[in-house]
Protein backbone atom coordinates (compact mmCIF):
# COMPACT_ATOMS: atom_id res chain seq x y z
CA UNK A 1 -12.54 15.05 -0.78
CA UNK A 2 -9.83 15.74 -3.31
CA UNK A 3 -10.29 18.30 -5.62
CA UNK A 4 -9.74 17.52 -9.18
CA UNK A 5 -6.76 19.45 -11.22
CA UNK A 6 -7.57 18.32 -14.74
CA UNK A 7 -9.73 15.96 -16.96
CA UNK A 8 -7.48 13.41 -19.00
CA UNK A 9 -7.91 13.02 -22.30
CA UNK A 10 -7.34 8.78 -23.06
CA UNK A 11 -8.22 6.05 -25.75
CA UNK A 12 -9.92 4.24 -22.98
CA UNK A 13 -12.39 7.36 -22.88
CA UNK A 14 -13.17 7.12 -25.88
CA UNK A 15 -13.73 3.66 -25.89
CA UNK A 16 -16.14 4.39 -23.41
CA UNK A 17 -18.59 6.95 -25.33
CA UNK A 18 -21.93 5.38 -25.16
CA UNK A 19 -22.22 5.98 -29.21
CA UNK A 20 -19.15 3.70 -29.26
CA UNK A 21 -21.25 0.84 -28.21
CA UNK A 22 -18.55 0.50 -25.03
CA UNK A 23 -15.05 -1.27 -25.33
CA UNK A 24 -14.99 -5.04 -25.67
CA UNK A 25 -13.62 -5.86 -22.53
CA UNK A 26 -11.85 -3.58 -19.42
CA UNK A 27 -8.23 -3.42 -19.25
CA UNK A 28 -6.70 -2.46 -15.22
CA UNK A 29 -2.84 -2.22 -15.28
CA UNK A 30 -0.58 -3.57 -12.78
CA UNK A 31 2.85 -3.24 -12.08
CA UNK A 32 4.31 -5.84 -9.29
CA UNK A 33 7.58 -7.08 -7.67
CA UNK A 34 7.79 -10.65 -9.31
CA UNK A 35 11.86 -10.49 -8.91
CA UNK A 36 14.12 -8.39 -6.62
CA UNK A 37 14.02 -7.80 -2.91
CA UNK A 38 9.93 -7.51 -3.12
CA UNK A 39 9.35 -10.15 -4.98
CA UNK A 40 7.62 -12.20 -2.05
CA UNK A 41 5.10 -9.53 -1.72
CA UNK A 42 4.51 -9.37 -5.39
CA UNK A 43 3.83 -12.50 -5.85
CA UNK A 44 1.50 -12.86 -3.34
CA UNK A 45 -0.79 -9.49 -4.62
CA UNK A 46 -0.31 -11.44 -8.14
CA UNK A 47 -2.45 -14.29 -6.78
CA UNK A 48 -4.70 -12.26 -5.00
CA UNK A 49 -5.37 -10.62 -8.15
CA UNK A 50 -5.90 -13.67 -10.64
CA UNK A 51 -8.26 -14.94 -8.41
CA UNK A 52 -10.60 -11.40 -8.09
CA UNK A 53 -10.10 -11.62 -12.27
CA UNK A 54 -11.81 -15.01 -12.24
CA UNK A 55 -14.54 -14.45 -9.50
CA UNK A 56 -15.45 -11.15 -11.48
CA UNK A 57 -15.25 -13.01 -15.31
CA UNK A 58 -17.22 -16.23 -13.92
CA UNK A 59 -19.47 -13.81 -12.65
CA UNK A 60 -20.07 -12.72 -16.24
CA UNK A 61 -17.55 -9.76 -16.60
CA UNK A 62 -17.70 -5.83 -15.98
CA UNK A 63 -20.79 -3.88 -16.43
CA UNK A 64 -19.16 -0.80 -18.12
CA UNK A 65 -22.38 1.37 -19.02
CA UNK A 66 -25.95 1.15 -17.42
CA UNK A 67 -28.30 -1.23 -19.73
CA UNK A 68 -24.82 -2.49 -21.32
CA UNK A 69 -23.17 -5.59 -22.09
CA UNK A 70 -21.09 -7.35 -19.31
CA UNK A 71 -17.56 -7.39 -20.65
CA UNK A 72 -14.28 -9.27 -19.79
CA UNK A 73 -11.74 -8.17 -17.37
CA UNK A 74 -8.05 -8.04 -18.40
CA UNK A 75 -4.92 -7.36 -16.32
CA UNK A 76 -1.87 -6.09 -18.20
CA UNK A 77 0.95 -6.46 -15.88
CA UNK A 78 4.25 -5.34 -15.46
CA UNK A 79 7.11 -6.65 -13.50
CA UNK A 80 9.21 -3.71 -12.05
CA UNK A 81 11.68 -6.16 -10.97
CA UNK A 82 11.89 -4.15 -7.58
CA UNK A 83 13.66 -1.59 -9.64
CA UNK A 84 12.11 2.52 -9.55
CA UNK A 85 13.71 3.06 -12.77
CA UNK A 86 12.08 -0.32 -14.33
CA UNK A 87 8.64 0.58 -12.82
CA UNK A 88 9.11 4.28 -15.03
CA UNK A 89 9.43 2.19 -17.69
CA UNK A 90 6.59 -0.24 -17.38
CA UNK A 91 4.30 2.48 -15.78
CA UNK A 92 4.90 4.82 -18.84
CA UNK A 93 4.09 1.84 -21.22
CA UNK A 94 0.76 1.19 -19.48
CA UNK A 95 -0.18 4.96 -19.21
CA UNK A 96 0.80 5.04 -23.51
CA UNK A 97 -1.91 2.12 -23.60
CA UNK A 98 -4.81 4.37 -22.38
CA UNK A 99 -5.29 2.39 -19.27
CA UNK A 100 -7.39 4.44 -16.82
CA UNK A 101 -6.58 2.56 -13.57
CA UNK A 102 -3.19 0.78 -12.64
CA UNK A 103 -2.91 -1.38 -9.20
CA UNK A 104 0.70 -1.21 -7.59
CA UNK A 105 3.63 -0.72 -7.21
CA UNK A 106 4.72 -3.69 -4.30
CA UNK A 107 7.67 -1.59 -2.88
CA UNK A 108 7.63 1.88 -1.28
CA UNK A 109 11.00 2.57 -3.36
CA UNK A 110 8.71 1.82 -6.49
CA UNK A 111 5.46 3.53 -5.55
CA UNK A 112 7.51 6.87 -4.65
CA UNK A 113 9.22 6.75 -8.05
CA UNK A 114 6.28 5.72 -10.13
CA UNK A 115 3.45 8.13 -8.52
CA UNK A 116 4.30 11.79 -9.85
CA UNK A 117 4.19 10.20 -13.14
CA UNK A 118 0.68 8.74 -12.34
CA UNK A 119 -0.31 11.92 -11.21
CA UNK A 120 0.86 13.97 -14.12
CA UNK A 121 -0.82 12.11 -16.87
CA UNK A 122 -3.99 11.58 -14.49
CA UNK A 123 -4.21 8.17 -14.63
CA UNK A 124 -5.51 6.34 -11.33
CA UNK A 125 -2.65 4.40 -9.14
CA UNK A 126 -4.14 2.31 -6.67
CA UNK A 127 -1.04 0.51 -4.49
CA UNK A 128 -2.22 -2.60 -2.54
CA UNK A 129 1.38 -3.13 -0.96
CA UNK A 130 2.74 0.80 -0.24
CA UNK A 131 2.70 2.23 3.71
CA UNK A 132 5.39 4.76 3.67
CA UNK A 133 3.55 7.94 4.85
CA UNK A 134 5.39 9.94 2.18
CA UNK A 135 2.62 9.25 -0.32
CA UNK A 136 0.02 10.99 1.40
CA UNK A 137 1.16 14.01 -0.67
CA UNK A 138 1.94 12.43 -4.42
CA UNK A 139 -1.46 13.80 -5.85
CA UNK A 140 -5.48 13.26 -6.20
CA UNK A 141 -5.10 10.25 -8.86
CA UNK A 142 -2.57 8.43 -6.02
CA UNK A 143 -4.60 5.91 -3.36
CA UNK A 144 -3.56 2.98 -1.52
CA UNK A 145 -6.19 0.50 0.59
CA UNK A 146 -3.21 -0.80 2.37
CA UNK A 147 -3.03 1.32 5.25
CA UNK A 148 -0.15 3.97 5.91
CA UNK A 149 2.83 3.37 8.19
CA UNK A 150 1.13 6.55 10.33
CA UNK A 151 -1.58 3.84 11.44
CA UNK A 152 0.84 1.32 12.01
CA UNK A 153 3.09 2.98 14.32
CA UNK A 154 0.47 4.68 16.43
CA UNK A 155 -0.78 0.42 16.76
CA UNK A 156 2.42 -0.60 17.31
CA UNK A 157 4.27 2.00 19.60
CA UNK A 158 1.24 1.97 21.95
CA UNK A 159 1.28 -2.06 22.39
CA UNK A 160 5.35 -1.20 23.05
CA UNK A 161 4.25 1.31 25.79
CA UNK A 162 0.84 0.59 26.91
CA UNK A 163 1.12 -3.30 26.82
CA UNK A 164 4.50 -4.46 27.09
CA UNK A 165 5.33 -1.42 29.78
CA UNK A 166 8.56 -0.62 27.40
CA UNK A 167 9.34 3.63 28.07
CA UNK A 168 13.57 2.76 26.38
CA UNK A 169 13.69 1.43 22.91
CA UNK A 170 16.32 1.37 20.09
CA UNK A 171 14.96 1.60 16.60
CA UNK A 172 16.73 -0.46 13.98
CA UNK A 173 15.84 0.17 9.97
CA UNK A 174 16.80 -0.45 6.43
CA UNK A 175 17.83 2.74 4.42
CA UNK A 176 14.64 2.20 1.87
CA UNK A 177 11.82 4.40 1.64
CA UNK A 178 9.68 1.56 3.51
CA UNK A 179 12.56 1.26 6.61
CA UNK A 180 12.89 5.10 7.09
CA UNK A 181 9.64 6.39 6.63
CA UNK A 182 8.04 3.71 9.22
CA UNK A 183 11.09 4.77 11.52
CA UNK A 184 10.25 8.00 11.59
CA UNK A 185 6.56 7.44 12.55
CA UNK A 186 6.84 4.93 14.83
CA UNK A 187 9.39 7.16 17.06
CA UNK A 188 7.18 10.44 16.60
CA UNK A 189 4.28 8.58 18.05
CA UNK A 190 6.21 6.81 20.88
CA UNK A 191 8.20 9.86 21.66
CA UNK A 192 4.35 11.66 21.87
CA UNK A 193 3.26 8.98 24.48
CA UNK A 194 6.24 9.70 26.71
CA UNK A 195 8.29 6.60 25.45
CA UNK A 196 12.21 7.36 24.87
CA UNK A 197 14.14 6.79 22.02
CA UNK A 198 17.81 4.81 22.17
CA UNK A 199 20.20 3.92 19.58
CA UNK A 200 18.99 4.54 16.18
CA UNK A 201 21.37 3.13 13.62
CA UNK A 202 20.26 1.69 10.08
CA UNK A 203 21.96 -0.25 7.46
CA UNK A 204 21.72 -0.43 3.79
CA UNK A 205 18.75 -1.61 2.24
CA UNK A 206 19.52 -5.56 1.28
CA UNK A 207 22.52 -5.56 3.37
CA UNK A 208 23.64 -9.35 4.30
CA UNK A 209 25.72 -8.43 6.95
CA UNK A 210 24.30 -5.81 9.70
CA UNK A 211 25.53 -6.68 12.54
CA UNK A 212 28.69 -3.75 11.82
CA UNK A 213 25.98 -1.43 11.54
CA UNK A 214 23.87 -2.10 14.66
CA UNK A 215 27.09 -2.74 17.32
CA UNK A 216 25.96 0.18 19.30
CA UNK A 217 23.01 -1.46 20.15
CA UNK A 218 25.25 -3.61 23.01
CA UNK A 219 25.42 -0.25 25.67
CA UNK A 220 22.33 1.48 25.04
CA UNK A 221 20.50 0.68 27.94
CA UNK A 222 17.11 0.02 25.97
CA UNK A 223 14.09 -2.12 27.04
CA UNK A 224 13.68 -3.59 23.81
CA UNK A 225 14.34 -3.32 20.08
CA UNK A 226 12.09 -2.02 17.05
CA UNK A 227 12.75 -3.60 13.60
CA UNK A 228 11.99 -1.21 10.49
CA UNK A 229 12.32 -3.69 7.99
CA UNK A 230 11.18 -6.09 5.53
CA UNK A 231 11.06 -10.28 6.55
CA UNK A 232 14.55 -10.54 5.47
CA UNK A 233 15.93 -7.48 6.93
CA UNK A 234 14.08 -8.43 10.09
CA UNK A 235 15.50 -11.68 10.37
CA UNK A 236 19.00 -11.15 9.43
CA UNK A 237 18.87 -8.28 12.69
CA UNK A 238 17.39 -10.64 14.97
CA UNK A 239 19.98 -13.12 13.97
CA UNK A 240 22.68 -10.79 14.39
CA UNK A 241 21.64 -9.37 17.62
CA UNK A 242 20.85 -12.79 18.84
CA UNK A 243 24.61 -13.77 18.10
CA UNK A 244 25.86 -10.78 20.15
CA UNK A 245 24.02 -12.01 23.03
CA UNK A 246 21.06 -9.45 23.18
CA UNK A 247 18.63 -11.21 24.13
CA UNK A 248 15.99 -7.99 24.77
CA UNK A 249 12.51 -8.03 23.33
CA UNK A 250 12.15 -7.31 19.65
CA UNK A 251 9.23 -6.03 17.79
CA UNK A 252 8.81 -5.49 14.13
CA UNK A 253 6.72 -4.19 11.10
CA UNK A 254 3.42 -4.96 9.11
CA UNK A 255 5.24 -5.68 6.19
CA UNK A 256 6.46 -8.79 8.07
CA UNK A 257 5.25 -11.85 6.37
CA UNK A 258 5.81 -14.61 8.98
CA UNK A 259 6.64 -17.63 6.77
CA UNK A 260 9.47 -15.79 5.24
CA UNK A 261 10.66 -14.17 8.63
CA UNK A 262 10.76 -18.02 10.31
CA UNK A 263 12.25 -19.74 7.18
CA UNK A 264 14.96 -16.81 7.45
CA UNK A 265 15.67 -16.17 11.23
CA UNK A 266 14.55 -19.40 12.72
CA UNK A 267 14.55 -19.24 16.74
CA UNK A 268 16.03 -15.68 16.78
CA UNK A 269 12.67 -14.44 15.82
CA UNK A 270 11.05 -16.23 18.42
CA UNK A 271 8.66 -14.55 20.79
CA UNK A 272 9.06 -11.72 17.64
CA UNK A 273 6.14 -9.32 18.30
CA UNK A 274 4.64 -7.30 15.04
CA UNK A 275 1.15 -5.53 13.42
CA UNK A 276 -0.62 -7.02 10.45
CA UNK A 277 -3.31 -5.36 8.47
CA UNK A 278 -6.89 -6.67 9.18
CA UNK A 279 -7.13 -10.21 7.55
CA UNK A 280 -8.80 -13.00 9.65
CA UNK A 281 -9.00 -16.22 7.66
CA UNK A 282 -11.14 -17.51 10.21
CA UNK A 283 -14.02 -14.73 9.37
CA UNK A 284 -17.58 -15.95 8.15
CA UNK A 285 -18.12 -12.63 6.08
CA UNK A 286 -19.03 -13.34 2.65
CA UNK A 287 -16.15 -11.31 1.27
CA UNK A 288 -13.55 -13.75 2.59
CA UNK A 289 -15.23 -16.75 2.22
CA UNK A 290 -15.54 -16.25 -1.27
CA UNK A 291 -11.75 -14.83 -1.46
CA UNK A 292 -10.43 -18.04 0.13
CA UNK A 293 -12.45 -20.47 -1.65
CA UNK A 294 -11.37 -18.97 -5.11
CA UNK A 295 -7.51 -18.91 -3.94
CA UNK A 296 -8.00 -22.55 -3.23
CA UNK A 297 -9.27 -23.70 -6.08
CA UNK A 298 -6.56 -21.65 -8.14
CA UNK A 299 -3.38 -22.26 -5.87
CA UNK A 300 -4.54 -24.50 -3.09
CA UNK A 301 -2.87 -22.68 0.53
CA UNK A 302 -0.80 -19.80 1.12
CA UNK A 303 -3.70 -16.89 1.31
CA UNK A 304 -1.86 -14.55 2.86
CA UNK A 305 -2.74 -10.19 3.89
CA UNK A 306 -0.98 -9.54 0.52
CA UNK A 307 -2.80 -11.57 -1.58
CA UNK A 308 -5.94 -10.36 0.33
CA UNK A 309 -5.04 -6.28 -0.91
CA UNK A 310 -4.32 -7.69 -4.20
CA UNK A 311 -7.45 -8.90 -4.61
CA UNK A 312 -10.02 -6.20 -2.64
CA UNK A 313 -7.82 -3.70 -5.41
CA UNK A 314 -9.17 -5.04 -8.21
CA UNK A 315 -12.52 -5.39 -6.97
CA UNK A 316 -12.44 -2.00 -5.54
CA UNK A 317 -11.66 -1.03 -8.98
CA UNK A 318 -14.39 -2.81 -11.00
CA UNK A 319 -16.86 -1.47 -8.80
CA UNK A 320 -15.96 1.97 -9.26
CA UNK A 321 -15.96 1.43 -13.13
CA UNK A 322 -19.41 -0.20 -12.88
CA UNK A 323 -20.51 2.89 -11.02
CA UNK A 324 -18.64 5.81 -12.97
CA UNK A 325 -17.60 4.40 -16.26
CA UNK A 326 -14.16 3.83 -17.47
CA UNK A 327 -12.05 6.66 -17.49
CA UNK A 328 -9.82 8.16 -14.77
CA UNK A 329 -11.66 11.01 -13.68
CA UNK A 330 -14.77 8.68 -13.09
CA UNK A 331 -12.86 5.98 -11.11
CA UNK A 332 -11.52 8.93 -8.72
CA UNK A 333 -14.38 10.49 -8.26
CA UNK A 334 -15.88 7.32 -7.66
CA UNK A 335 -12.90 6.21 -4.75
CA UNK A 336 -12.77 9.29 -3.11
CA UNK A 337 -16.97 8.89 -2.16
CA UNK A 338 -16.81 5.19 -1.72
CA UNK A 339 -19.13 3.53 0.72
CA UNK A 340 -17.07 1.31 2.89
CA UNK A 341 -16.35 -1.82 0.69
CA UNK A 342 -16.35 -4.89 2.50
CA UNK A 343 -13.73 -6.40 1.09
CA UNK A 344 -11.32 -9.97 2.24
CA UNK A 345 -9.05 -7.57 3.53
CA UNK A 346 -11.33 -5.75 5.65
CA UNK A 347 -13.70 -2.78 5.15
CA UNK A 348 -11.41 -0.15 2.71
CA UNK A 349 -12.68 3.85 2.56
CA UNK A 350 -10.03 6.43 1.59
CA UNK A 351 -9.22 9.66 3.63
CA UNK A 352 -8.59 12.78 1.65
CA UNK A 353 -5.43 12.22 0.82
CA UNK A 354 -5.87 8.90 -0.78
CA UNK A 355 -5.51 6.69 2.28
CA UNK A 356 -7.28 3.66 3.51
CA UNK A 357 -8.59 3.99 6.53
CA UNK A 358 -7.46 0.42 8.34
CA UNK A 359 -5.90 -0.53 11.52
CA UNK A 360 -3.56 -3.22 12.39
CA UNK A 361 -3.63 -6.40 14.49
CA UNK A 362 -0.66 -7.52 17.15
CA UNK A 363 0.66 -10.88 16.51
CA UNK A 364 3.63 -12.86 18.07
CA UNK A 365 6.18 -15.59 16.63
CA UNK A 366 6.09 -18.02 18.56
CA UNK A 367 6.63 -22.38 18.12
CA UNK A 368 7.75 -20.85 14.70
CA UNK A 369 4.13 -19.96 13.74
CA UNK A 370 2.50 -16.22 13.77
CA UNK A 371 -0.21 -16.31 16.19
CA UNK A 372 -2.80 -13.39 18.10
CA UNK A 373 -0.82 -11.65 21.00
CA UNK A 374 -1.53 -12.67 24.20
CA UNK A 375 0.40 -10.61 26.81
CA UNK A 376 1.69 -13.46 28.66
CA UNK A 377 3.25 -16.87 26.87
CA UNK A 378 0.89 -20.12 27.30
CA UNK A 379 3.00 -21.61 29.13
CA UNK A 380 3.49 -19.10 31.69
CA UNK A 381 -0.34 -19.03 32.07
CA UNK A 382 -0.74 -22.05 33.34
């Protein structure tokens, strides 16, 4: 359990004070990628989150004090714009508002910037989007229920080594706080299984053109390739590798969302194996049921793993303000105790460091759709 530094002093606290009579409705901040590189993933946890804000209003609104009046449920968001220094901006403006409890950022580059200020003014930052590993250590006010690159590369290098018998791989990432930081787990925990590491090069984050950057990919000798990137970076190194003529196996990242990665690499991300976070669609728990049926009736398809965080976060965060009243100190205390929530995303607790606790899922490209890994094509099967 994290121990607590201080006790913040907000508006919203006072708002709170049982003599106050409780504030007319709950405010949660959040600060998303709607433009900019992340803006795919923002987007998607925007959804997600509109349609937790209905279920929870139709539902008759938050129950801030025991014996008290439900009350409405407001988000004030932010756009970052995929910018660090724009998320400063927007994340100081919501802290100035007495907000207890912000969800986001969307990108790692974001998140990093945005969390010592979080942690300093002890407000509660709960990102439904961040995995770089680098977090772990940005403070006791600083969660995530998306889970950390550290459980996605222990997932994904043993399917490399275990499943797909791979010992040689090059590594491949984008020089963002996402590409590096999953780089660097994914080889410690294939190097710690006995796997070797080839060519390692990494381009710019964004960059259109990386095939310059990747070239010495053509003479390493590898057994396949590993992707640390977003869908776009992904896709534009599967294309170029493709067009050199390497045609080895390539594997890539949870962040991967497989609509994007098709519409951008077409048939060079073929046979494209990557983790996702737990979401099945097809699940007859309660929790996604009701998260799909809302989504439906808001937006009609598209329900995607991102859309799934974005909506367990706010929920996540209701329930702990239903349980410990609305200020900061409560809502931490509350998260860092939390029974397992059974959320759309998947059950969500939080290690001592602010963690989820969540595995991943393997799934393959393949007839331009993501599907389950199988080990061996249909086709071959038969």
């Amino acid at each position: 359990m994290k121990i607590r530094g201080r006790w913040a002093v907000f508006l919203a606290a006072a708002l709170a004070v049982a003599g106050c009579g409780g504030p007319s409705e709950v405010q949660i901040g959040a600060i998303l990628s709607l433009e900019g590189p992340a803006a795919s993933y923002g987007e998607s946890v925007w959804r997600g989150i509109q349609v937790a804000v209905d279920q929870v209003n139709a539902a008759g609104g938050v129950n801030v004090s025991e014996g008290g009046t439900p009350v409405p449920l407001t988000i004030v968001m932010r756009d970052d714009q995929s910018n660090p220094q724009v998320g400063l901006q927007v994340g100081q403006e919501l802290i100035n508002m007495g907000i207890p409890a912000v969800i986001g950022a969307i990108s790692s580059d974001v998140t990093m910037a945005i969390a010592d200020l979080f942690q300093q003014s002890g407000v509660v930052l709960l990102s439904p989007a961040t995995s770089t590993p680098d977090l772990s250590t940005k403070g006791d006010y600083i969660y995530r229920n998306f889970p950390s690159d550290e459980l996605e590369a222990v997932n994904t290098a043993n399917h490399i080594y275990n499943v797909a018998g791979i010992n040689q791989l090059d590594v491949v990432a984008s020089q963002s706080s996402f590409g590096l930081g999953i780089r660097g787990a994914f080889i410690a925990r294939f190097r710690s299984l006995g796997g070797r590491v080839g060519a390692t090069p990494s381009f710019p984050a964004g960059a259109q053109d990386v095939g310059p950057h990747i070239s010495e990919l053509e003479s390493s000798g590898s057994g396949g390739v590993y992707i640390a990137g977003y869908s776009d970076e992904t896709a534009r190194v599967a294309q170029a590798l493709r067009a050199a003529g390497n045609e080895l196996p390539l594997f890539g990242t949870g962040a991967i969302l497989p609509p994007e990665l098709v519409a951008a690499g077409g048939d060079a991300v073929e046979e494209l194996v990557f983790p996702m976070p737990m979401f099945d669609p097809d699940s007859a728990t309660e929790a996604v049921r009701e998260f799909i049926a809302g989504y439906r009736a808001k937006f009609g398809e598209g329900f995607d793993v991102y859309a799934a965080h974005g909506y367990d976060a706010v929920l996540i965060l209701v329930q702990a303000i239903e349980q410990e009243g609305y200020r900061p100190e409560g809502i931490s205390f509350y998260l860092n105790a939390m029974n397992p929530f059974p959320g759309a995303a998947g059950e969500t607790t939080f290690d001592g460091q602010g963690n989820a606790r969540k595995f991943h899922r393997m799934f393959v490209i393949r007839g331009g759709q993501a599907q389950p890994y199988t080990a061996v094509p249909p086709e071959v099967q038969q």
